[in-house]
Protein backbone atom coordinates (compact mmCIF):
# COMPACT_ATOMS: atom_id res chain seq x y z
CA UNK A 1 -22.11 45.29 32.26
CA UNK A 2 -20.21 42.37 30.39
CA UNK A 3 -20.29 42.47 26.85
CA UNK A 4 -21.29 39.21 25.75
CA UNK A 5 -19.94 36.63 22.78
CA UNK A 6 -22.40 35.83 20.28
CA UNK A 7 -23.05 32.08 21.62
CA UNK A 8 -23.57 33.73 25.14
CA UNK A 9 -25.96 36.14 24.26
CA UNK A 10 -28.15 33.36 22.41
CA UNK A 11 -28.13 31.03 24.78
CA UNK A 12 -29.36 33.50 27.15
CA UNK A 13 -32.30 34.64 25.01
CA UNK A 14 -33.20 30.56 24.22
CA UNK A 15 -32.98 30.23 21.12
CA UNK A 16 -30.73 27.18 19.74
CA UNK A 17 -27.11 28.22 18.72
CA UNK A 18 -27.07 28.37 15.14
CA UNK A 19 -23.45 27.92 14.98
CA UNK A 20 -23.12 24.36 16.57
CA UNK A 21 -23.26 21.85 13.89
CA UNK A 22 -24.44 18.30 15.47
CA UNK A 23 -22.45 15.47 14.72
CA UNK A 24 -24.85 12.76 13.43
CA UNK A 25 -25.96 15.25 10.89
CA UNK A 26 -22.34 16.26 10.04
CA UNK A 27 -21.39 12.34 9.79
CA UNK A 28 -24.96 11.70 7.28
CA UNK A 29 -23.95 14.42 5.21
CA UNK A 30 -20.09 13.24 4.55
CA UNK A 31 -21.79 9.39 3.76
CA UNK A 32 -24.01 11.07 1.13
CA UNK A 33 -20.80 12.83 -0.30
CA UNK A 34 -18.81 10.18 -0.52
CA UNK A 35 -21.82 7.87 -2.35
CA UNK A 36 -22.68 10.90 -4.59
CA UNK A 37 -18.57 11.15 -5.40
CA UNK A 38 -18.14 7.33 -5.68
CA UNK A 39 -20.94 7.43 -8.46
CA UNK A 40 -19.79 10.79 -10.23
CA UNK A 41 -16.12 8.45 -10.25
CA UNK A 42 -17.84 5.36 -11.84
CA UNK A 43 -19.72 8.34 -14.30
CA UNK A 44 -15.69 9.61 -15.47
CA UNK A 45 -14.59 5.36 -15.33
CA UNK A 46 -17.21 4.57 -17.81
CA UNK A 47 -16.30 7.90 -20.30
CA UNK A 48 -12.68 6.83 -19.94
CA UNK A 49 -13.40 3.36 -20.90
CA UNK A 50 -15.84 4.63 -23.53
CA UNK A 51 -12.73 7.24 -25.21
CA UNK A 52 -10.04 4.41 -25.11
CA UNK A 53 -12.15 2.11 -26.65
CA UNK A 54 -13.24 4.51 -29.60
CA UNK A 55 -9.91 5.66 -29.96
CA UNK A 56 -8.87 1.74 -30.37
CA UNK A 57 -11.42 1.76 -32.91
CA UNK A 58 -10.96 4.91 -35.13
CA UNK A 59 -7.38 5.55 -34.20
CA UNK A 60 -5.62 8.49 -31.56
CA UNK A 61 -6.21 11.08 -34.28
CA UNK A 62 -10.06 11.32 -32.76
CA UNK A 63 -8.81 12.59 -29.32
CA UNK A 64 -6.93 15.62 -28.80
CA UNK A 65 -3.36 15.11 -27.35
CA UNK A 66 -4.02 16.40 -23.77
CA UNK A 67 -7.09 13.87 -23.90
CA UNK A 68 -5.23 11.18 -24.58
CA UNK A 69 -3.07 11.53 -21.85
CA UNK A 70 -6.17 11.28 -19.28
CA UNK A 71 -7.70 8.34 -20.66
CA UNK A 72 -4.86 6.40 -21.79
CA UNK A 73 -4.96 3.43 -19.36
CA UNK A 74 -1.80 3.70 -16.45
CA UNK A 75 1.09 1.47 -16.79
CA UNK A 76 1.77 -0.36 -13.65
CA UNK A 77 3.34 1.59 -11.44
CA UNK A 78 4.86 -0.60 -8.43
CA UNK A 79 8.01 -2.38 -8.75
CA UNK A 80 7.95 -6.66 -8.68
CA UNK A 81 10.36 -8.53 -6.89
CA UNK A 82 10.05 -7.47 -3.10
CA UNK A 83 9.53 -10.80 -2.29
CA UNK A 84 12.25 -12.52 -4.24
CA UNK A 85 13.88 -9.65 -2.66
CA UNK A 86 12.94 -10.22 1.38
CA UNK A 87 13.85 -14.51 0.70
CA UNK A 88 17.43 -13.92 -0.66
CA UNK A 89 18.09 -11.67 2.51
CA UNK A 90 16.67 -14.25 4.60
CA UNK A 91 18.88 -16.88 2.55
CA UNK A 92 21.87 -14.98 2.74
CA UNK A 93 21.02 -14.21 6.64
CA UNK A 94 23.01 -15.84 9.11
CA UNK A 95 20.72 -15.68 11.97
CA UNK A 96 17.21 -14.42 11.66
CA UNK A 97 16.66 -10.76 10.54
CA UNK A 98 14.45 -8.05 11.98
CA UNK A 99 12.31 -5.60 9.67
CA UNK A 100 14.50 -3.10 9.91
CA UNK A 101 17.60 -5.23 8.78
CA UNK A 102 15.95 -6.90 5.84
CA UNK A 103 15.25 -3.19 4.85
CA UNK A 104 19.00 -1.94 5.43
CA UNK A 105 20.13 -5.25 3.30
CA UNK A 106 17.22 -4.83 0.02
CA UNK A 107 18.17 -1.10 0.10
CA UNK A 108 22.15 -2.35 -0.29
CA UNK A 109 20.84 -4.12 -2.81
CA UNK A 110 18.05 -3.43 -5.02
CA UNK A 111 17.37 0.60 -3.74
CA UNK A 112 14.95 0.72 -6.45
CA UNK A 113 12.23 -1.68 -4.47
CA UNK A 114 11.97 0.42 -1.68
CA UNK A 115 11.71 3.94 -3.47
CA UNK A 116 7.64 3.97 -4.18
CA UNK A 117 7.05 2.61 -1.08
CA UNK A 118 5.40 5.91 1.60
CA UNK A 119 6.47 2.80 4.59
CA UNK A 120 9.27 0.59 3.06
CA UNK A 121 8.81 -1.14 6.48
CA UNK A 122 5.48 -1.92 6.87
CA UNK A 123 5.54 -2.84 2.91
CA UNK A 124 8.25 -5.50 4.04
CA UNK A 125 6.79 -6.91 6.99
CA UNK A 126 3.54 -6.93 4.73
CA UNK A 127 5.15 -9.54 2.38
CA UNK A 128 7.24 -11.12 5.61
CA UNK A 129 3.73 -12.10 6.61
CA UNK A 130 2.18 -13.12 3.43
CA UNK A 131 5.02 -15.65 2.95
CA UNK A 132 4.62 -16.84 6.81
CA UNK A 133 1.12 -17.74 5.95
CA UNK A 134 2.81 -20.10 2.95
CA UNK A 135 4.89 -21.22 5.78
CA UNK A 136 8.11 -19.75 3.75
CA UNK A 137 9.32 -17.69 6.87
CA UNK A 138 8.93 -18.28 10.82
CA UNK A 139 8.44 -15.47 12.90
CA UNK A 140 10.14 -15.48 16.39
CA UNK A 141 11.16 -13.07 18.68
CA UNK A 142 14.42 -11.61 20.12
CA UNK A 143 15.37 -8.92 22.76
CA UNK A 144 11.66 -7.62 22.51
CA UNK A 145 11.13 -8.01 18.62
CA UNK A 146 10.06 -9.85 15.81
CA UNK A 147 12.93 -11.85 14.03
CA UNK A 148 12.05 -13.60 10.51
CA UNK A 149 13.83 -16.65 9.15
CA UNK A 150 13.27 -19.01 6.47
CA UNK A 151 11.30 -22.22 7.49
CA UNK A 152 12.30 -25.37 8.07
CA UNK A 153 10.83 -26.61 4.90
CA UNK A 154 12.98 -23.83 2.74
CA UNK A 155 15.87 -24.80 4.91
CA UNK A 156 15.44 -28.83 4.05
CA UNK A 157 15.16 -27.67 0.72
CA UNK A 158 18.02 -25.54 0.25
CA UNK A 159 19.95 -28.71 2.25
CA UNK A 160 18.83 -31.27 -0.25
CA UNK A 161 20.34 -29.07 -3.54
CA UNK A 162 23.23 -28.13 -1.75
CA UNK A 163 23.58 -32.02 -1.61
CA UNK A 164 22.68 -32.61 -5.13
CA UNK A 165 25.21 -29.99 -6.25
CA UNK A 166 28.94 -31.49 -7.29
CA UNK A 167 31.70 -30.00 -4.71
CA UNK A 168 33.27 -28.71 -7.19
CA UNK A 169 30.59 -26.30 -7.26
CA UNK A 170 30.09 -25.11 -4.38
């Protein structure tokens, strides 16, 4: 004679295996969960607000330091200029750029931009195709990838102050 696991011996006997958890009622509990947490989260957002705004009123001295820490509001965290960043690559470019160039080049550059990004890359091509849909960059494709390069109307444009500027300037 065998000895038997415990999910052998009661599915043997019939009875329903208390140790499988179904799905569908796995799945229904997470959804309440995450509604219950969402709520509790507006709950703390509304304190917060509540603390900052009496502490506007009546001055920090109400709040105790550690406090005031918590509910101070967050100074923007991300760094500006990514953009500004990817167009003077693209400007400086010679021929059009893949992702991972225009990376290499704002990291030369500006390090800083790409530091609080977890995907520098996929932040870059994020804002590569923000400024395609303003028609500011053309996507093609060479040797199997994308390629960016400014568009024809950034192109004209740069042409037409290039013109306007004295050559003694340039």
């Amino acid at each position: 004679m065998s000895i038997l696991s415990i999910p052998e011996y009661v599915s043997q006997i019939g009875s329903p295996n208390p140790l499988r958890i179904r799905g569908r009622y796995l799945r229904q509990e997470l959804i309440t969960l995450a509604g219950e947490l969402k709520e509790v989260e507006k709950q703390i957002a509304a304190v917060h607000a509540m603390l900052h705004g009496l502490m506007v009123l009546y001055g920090p001295a109400i709040v105790d330091e550690e406090l005031l820490k918590s509910i101070r509001p967050k100074s923007r965290t991300n760094k500006r200029g990514l953009t500004p960043a990817c167009r003077f690559v693209l400007e400086q470019a010679a021929r059009p750029c893949a992702v991972s160039e225009i990376c290499a080049h704002i990291d030369d550059l500006r390090p800083e931009l790409l530091l609080g990004h977890r995907k520098p890359m996929a932040s870059v091509m994020s804002v590569l195709r923000s400024m395609e849909r303003r028609r500011q960059v053309v996507r093609g494709h060479e040797d199997g990838r994308s390629v960016w390069r400014l568009g024809d109307s950034q192109s004209a444009r740069k042409e037409i102050l290039s013109a306007k500027v004295p050559a003694s300037f340039q």
